[in-house]
PDB file of N, CA and C in Angstrom:
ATOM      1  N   UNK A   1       0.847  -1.177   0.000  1.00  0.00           N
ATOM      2  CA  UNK A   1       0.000   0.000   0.000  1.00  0.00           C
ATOM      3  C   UNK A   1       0.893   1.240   0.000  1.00  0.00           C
ATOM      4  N   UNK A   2       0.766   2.010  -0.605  1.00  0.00           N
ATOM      5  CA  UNK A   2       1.158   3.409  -1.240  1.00  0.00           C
ATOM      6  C   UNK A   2       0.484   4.647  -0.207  1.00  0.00           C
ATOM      7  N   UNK A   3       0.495   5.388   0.336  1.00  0.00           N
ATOM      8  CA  UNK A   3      -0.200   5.914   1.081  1.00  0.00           C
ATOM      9  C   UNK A   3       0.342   7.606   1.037  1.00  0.00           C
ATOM     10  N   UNK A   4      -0.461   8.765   0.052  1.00  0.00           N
ATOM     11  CA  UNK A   4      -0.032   9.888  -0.032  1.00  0.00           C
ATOM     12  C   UNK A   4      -0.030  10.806   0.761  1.00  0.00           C
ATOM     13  N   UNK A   5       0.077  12.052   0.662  1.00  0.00           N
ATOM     14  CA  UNK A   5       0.305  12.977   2.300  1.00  0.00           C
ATOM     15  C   UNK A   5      -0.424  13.790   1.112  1.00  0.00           C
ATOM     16  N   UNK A   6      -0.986  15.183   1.620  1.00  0.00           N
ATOM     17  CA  UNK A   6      -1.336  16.457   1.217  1.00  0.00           C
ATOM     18  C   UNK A   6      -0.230  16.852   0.066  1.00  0.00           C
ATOM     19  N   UNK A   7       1.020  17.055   0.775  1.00  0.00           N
ATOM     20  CA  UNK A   7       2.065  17.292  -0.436  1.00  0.00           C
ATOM     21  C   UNK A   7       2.205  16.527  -1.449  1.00  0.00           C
ATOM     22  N   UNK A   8       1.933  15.436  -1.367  1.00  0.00           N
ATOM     23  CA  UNK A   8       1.877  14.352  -2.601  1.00  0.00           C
ATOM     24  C   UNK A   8       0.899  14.803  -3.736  1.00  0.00           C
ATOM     25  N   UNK A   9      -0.180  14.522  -2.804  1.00  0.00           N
ATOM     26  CA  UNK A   9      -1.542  15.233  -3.795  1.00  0.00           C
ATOM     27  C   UNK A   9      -1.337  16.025  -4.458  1.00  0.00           C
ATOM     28  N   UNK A  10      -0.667  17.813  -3.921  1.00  0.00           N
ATOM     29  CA  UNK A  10      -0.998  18.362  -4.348  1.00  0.00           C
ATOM     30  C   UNK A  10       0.517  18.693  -5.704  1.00  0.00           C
ATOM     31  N   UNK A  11       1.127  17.940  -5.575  1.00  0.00           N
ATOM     32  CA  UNK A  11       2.282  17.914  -7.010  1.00  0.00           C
ATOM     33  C   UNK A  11       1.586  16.966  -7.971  1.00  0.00           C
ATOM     34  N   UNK A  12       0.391  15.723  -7.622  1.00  0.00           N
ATOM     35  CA  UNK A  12      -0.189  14.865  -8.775  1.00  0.00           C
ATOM     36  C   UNK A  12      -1.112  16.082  -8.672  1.00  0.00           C
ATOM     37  N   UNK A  13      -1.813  16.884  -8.195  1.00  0.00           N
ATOM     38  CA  UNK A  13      -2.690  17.427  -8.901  1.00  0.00           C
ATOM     39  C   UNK A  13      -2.296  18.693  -9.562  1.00  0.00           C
ATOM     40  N   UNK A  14      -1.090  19.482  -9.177  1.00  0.00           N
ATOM     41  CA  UNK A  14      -0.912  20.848  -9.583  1.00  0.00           C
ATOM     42  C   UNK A  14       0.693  20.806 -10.099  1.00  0.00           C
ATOM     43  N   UNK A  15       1.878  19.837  -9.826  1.00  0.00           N
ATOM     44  CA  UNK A  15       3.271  19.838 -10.081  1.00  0.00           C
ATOM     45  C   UNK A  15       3.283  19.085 -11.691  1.00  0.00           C
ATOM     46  N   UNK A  16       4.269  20.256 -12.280  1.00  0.00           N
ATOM     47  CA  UNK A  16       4.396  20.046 -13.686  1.00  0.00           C
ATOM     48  C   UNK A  16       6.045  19.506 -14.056  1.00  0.00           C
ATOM     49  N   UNK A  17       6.362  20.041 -12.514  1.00  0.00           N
ATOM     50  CA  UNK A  17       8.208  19.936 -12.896  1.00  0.00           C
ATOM     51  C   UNK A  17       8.408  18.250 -12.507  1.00  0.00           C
ATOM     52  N   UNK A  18       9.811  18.273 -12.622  1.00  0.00           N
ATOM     53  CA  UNK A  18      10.098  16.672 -13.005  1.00  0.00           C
ATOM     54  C   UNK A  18       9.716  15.948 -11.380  1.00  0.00           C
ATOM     55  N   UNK A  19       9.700  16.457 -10.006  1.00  0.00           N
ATOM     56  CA  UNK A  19       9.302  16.046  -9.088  1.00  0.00           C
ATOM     57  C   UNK A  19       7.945  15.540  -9.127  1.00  0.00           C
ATOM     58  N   UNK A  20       6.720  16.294  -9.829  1.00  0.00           N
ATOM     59  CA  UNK A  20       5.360  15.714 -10.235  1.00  0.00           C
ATOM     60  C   UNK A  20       5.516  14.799 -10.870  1.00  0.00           C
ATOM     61  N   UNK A  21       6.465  14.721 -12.095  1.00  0.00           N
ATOM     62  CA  UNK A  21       6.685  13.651 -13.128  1.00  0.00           C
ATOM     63  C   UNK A  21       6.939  12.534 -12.414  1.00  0.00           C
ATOM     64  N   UNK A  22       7.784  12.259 -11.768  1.00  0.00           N
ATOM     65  CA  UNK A  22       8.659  11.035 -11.090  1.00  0.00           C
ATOM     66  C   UNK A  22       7.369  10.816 -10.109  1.00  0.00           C
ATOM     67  N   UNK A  23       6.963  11.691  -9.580  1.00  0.00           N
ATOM     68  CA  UNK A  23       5.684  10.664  -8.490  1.00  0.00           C
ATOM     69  C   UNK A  23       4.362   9.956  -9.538  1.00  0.00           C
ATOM     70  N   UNK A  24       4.359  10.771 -10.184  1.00  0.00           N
ATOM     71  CA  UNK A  24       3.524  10.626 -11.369  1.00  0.00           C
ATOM     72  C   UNK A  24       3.580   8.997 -11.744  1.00  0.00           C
ATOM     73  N   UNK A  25       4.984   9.443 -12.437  1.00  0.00           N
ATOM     74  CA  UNK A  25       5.413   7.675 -12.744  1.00  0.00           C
ATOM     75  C   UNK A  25       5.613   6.834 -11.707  1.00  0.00           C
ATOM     76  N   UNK A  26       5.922   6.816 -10.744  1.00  0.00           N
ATOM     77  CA  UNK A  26       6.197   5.882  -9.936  1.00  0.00           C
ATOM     78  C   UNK A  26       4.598   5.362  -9.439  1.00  0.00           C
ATOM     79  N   UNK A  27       3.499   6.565  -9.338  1.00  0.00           N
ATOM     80  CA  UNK A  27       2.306   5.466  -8.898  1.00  0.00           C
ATOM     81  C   UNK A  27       1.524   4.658 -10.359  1.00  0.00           C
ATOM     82  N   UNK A  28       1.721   5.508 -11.493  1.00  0.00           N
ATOM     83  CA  UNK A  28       1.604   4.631 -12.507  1.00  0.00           C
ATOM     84  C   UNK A  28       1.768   3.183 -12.381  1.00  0.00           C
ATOM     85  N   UNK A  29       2.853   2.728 -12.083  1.00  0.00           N
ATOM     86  CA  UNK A  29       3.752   1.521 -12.099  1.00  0.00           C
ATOM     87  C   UNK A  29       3.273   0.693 -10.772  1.00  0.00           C
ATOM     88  N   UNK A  30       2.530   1.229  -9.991  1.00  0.00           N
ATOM     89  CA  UNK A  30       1.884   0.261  -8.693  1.00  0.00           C
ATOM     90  C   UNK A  30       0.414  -0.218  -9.230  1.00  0.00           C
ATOM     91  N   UNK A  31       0.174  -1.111  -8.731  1.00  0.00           N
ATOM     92  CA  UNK A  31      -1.179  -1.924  -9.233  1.00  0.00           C
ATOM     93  C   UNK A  31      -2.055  -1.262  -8.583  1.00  0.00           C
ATOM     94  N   UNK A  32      -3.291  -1.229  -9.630  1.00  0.00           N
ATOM     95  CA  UNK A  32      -4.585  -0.650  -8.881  1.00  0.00           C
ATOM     96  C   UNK A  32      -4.995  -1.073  -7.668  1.00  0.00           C
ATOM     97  N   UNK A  33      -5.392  -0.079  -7.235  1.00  0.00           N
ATOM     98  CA  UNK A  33      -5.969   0.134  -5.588  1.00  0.00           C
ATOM     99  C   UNK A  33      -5.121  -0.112  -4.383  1.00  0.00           C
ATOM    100  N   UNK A  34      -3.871  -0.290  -5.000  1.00  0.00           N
ATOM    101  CA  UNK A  34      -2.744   0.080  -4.274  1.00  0.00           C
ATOM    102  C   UNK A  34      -2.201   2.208  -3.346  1.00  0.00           C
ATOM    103  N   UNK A  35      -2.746   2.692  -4.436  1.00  0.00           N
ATOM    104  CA  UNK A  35      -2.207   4.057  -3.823  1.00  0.00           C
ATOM    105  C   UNK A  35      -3.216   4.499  -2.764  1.00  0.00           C
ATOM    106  N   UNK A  36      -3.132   5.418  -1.890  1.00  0.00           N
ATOM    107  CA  UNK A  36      -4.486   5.972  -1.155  1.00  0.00           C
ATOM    108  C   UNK A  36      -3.712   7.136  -0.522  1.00  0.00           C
ATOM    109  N   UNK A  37      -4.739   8.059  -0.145  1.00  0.00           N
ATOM    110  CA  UNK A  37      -4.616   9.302   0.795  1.00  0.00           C
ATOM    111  C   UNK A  37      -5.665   9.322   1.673  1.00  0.00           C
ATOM    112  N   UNK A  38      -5.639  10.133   2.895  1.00  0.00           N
ATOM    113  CA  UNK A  38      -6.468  10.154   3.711  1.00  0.00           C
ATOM    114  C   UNK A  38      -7.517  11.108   3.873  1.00  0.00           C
ATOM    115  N   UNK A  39      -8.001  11.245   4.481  1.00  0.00           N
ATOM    116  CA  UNK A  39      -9.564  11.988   4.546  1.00  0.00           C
ATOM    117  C   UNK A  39      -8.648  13.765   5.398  1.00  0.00           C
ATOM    118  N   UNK A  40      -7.700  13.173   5.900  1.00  0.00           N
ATOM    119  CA  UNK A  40      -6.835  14.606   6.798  1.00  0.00           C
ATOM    120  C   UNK A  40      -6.606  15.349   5.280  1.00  0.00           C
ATOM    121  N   UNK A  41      -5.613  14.861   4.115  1.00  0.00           N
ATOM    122  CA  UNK A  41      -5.666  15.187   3.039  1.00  0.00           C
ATOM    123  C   UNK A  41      -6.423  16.365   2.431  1.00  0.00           C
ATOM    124  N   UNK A  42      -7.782  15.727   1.913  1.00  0.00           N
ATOM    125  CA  UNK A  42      -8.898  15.886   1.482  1.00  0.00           C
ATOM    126  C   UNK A  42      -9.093  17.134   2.335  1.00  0.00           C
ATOM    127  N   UNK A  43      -9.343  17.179   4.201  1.00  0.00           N
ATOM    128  CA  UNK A  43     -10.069  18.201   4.488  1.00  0.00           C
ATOM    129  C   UNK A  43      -8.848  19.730   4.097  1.00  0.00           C
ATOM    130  N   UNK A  44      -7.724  19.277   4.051  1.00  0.00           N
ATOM    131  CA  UNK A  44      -6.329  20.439   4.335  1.00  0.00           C
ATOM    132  C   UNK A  44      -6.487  20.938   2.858  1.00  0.00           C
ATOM    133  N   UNK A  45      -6.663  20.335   1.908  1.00  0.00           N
ATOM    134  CA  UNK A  45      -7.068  21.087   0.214  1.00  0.00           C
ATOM    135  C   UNK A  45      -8.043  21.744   0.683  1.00  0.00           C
ATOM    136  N   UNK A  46      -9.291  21.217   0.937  1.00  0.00           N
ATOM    137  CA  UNK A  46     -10.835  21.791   1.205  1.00  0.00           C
ATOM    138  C   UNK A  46     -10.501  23.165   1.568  1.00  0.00           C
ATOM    139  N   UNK A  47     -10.107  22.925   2.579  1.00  0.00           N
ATOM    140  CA  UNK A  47     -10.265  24.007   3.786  1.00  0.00           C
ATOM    141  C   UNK A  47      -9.260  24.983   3.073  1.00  0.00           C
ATOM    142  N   UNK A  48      -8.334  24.655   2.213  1.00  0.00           N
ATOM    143  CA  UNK A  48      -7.261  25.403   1.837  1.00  0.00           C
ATOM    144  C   UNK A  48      -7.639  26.632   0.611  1.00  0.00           C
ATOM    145  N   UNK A  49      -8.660  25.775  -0.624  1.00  0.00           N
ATOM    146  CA  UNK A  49      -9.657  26.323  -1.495  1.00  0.00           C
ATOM    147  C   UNK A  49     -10.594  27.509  -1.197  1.00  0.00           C
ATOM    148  N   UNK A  50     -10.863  26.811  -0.010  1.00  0.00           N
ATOM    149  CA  UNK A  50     -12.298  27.606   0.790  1.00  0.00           C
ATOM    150  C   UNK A  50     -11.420  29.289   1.312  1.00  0.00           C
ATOM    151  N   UNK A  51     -10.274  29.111   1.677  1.00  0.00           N
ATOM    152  CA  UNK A  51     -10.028  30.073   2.292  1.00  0.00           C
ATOM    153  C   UNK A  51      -9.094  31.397   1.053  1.00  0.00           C
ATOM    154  N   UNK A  52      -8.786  30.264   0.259  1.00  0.00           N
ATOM    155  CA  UNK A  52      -8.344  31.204  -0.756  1.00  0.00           C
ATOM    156  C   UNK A  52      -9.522  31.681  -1.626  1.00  0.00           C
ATOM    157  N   UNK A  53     -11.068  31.161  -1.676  1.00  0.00           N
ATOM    158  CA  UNK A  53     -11.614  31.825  -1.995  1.00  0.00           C
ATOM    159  C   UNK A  53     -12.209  32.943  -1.300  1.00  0.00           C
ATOM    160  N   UNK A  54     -12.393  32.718  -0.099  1.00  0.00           N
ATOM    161  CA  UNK A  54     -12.920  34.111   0.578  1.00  0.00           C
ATOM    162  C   UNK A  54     -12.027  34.933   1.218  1.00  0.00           C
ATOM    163  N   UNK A  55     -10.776  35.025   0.311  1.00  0.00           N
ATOM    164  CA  UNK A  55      -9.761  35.798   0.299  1.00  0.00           C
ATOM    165  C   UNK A  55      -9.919  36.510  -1.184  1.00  0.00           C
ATOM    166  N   UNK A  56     -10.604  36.364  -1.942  1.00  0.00           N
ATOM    167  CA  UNK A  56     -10.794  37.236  -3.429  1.00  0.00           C
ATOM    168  C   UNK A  56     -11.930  38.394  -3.082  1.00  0.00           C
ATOM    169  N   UNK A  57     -11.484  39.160  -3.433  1.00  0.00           N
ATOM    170  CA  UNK A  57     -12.186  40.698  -3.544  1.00  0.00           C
ATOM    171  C   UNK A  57     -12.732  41.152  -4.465  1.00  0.00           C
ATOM    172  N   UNK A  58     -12.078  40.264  -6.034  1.00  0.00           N
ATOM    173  CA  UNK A  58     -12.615  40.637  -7.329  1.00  0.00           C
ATOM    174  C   UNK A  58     -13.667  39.944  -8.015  1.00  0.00           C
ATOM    175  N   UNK A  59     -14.677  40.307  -9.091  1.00  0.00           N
ATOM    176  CA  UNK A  59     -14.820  39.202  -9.353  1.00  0.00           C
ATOM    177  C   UNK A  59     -13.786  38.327 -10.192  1.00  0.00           C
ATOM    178  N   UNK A  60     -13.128  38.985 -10.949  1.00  0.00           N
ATOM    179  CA  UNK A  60     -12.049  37.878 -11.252  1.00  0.00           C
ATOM    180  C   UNK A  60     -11.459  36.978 -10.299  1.00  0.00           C
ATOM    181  N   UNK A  61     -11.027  37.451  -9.340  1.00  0.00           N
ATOM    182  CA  UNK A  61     -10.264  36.538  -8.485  1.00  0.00           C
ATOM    183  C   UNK A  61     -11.358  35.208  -7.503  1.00  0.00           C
ATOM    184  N   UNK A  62     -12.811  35.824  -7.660  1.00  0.00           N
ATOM    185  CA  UNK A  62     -13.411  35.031  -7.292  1.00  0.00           C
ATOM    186  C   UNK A  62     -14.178  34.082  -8.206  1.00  0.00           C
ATOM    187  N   UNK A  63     -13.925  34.206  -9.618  1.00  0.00           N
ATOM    188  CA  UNK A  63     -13.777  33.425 -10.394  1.00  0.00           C
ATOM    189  C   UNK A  63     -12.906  32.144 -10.575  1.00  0.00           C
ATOM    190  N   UNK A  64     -11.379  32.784 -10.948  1.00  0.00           N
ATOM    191  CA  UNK A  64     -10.147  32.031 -10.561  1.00  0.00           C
ATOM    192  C   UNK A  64     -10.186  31.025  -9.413  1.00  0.00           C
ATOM    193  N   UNK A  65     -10.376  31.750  -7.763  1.00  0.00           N
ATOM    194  CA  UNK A  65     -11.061  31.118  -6.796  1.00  0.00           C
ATOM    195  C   UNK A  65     -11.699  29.753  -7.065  1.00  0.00           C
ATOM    196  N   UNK A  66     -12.924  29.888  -7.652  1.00  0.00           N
ATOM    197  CA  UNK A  66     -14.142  28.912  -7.872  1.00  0.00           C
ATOM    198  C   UNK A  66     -13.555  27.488  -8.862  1.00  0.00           C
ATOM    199  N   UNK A  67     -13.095  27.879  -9.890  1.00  0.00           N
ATOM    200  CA  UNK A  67     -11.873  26.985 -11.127  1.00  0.00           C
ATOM    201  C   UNK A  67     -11.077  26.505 -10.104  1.00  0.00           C
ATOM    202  N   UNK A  68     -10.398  26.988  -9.385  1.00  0.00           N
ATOM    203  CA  UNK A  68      -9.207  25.886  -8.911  1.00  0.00           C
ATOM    204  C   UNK A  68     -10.024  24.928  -7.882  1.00  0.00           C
ATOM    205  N   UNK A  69     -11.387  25.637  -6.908  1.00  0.00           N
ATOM    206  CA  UNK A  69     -11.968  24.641  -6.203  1.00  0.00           C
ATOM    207  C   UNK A  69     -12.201  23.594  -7.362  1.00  0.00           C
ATOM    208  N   UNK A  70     -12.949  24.446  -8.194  1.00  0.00           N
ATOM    209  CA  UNK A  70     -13.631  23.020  -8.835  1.00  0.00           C
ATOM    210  C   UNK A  70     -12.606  21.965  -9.845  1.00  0.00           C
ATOM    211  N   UNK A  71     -11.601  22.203 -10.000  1.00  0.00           N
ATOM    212  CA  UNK A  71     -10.387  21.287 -10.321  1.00  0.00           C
ATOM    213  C   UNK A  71      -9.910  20.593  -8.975  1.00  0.00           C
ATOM    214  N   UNK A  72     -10.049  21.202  -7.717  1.00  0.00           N
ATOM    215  CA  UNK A  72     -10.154  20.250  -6.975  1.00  0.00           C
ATOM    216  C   UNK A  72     -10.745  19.008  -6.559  1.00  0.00           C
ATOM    217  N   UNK A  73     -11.927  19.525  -7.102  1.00  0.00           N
ATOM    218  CA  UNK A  73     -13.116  18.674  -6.727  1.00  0.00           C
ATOM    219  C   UNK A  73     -13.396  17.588  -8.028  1.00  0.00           C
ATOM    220  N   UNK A  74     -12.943  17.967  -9.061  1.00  0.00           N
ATOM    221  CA  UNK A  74     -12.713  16.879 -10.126  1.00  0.00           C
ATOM    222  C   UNK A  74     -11.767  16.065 -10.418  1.00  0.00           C
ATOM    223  N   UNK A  75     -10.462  16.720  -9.689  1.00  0.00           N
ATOM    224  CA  UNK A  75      -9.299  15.596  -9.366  1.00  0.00           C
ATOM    225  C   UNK A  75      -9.556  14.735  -8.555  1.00  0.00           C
ATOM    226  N   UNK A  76     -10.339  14.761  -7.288  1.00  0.00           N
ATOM    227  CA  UNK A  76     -10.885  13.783  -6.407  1.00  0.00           C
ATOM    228  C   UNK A  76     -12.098  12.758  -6.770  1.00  0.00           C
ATOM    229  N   UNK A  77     -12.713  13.591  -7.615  1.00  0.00           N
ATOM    230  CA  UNK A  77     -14.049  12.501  -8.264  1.00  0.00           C
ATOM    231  C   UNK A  77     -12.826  11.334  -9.492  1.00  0.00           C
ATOM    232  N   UNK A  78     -12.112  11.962 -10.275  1.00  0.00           N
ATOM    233  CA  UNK A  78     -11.007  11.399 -11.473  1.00  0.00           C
ATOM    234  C   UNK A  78     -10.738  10.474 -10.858  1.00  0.00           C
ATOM    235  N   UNK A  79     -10.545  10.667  -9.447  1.00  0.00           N
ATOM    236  CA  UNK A  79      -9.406  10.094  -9.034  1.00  0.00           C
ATOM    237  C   UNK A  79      -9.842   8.861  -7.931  1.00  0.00           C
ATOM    238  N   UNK A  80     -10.957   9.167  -7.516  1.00  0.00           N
ATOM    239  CA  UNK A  80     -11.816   8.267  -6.411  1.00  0.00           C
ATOM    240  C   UNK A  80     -11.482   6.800  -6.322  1.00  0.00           C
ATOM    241  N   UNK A  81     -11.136   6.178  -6.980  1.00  0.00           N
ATOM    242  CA  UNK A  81     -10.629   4.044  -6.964  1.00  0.00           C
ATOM    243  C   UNK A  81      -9.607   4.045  -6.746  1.00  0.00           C
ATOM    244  N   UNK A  82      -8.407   5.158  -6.869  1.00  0.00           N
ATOM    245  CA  UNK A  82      -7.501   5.224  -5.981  1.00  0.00           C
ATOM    246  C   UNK A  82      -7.086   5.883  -5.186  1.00  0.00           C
ATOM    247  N   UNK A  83      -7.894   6.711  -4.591  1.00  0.00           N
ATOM    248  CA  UNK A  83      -8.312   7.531  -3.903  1.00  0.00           C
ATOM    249  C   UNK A  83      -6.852   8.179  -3.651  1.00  0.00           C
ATOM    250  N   UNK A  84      -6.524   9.104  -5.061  1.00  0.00           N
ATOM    251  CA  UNK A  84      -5.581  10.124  -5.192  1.00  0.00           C
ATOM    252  C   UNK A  84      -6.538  11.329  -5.652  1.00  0.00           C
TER     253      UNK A  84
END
């Protein structure tokens, strides 16, 4: 069992440089339903989204805001059978 932290998550969901790459590949290469993260995870993005949105003043920024929640929230549905 494979077991991710918050920082893990958030380089498979947002890291482009070769550190995302290499975790990238390395859970590739583990058999399904092998990887997992925890629900602590999940709430530390949440809560992390939530606060950077009611930190926007604009509507742009509370636009921007809303897009990255909801790329949050579709990396976790994408991602749900291995619960990355």
């Amino acid at each position: 069992m494979f077991i991710i932290d918050t920082d893990h998550v958030n380089l498979l969901e947002w890291g482009s440089g070769a550190i995302g790459q290499r975790l990238h590949e390395r859970i590739r290469g583990l058999p399904e339903g092998e990887v997992a993260t925890t629900i602590i995870s999940f709430e530390e993005q949440t809560r992390g989204w939530l606060a950077f949105q009611a930190r926007a003043r604009t509507i742009e920024q509370q636009v921007t805001a809303y897009r990255k929640l909801n790329r949050h929230f579709e990396h976790l549905l994408r991602n749900r059978r291995t619960r990355i």
